[in-house]
Protein backbone atom coordinates (compact mmCIF):
# COMPACT_ATOMS: atom_id res chain seq x y z
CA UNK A 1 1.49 -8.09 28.56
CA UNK A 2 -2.20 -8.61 29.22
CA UNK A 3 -2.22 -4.43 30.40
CA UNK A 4 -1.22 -3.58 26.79
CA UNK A 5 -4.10 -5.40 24.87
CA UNK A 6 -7.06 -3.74 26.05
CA UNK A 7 -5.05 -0.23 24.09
CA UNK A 8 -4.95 -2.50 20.49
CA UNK A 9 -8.44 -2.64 20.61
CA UNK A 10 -9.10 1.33 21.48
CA UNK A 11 -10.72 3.64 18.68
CA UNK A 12 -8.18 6.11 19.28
CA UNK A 13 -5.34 3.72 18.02
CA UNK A 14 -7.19 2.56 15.31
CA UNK A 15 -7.59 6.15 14.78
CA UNK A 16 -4.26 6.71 14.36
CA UNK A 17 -4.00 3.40 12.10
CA UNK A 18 -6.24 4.86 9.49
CA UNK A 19 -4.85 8.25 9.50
CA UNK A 20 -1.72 7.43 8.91
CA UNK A 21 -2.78 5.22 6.04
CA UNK A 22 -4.59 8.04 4.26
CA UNK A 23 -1.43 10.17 4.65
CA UNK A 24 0.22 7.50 2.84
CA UNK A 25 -2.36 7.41 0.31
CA UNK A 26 -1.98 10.95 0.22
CA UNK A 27 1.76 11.22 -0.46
CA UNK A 28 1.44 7.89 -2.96
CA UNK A 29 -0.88 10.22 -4.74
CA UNK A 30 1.77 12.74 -5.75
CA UNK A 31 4.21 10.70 -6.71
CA UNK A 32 2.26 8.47 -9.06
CA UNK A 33 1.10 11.43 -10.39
CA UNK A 34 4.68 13.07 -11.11
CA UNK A 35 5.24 9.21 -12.43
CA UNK A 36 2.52 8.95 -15.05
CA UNK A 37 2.94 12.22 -16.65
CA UNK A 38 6.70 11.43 -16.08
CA UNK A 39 5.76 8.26 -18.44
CA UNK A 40 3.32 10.39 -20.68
CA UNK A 41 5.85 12.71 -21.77
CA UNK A 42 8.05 9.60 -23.02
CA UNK A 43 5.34 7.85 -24.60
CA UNK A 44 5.41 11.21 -26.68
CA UNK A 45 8.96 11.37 -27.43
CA UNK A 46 9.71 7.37 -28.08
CA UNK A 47 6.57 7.89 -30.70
CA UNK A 48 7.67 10.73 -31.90
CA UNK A 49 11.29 9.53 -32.86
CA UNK A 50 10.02 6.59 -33.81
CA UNK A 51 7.65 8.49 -36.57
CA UNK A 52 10.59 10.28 -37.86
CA UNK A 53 9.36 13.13 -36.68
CA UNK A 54 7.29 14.09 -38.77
CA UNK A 55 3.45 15.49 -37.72
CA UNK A 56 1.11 12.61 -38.18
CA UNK A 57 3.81 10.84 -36.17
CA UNK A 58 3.80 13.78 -33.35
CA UNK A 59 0.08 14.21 -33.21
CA UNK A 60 -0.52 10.93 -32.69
CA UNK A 61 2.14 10.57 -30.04
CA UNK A 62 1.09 13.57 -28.61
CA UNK A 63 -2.68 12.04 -28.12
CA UNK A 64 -1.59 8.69 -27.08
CA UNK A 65 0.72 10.35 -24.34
CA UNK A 66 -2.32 12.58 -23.28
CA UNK A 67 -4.47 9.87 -23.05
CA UNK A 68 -2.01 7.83 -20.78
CA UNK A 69 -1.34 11.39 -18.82
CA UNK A 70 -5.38 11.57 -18.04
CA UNK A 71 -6.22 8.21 -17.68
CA UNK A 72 -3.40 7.93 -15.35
CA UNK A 73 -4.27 10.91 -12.98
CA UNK A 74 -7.76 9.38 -12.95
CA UNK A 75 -6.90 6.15 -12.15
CA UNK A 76 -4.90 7.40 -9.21
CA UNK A 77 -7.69 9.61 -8.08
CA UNK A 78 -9.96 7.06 -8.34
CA UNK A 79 -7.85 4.56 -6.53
CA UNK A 80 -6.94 6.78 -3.63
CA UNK A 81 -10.67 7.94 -3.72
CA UNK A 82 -11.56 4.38 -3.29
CA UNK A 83 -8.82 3.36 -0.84
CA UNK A 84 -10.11 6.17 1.58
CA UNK A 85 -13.85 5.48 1.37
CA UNK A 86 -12.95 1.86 2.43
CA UNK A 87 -10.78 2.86 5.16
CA UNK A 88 -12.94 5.47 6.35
């Protein structure tokens, strides 16, 4: 037992630790992505349907499901950015 503990402490596991946590981070990444514009896209129909249809009711469902798309995708930039400046 006592043999193994001097390895926790070694740079090359934590290494390892930290790499595999920005793959994760990395992987997250896409699939939050695929999620918000996944979400967007409905935001843009449920308005849409909701307006009847017609094109104030479209436009405006069309921004607000933009907006969500890009403020999404920068969020999860950011956040990943952020995660892997702290863990770097």
């Amino acid at each position: 037992m006592n043999d193994f503990i001097p390895y926790l402490h070694s740079s090359l596991t934590l290494g390892n630790f930290f790499t595999s946590i920005n793959n994760l981070i990395a992987q997250a990444q896409v699939v939050l992505n695929a999620l918000i514009i996944f979400l967007g896209v409905v935001i843009f129909l449920i308005g849409s349907a909701r307006g009847k249809w017609t094109l104030p009711a479209i436009l405006l469902s069309a921004l607000a499901g933009g907006l969500f798309i890009w403020g999404g995708v920068a969020g999860v930039q950011w956040a990943a950015d952020s995660a892997g400046t702290t863990i770097k």
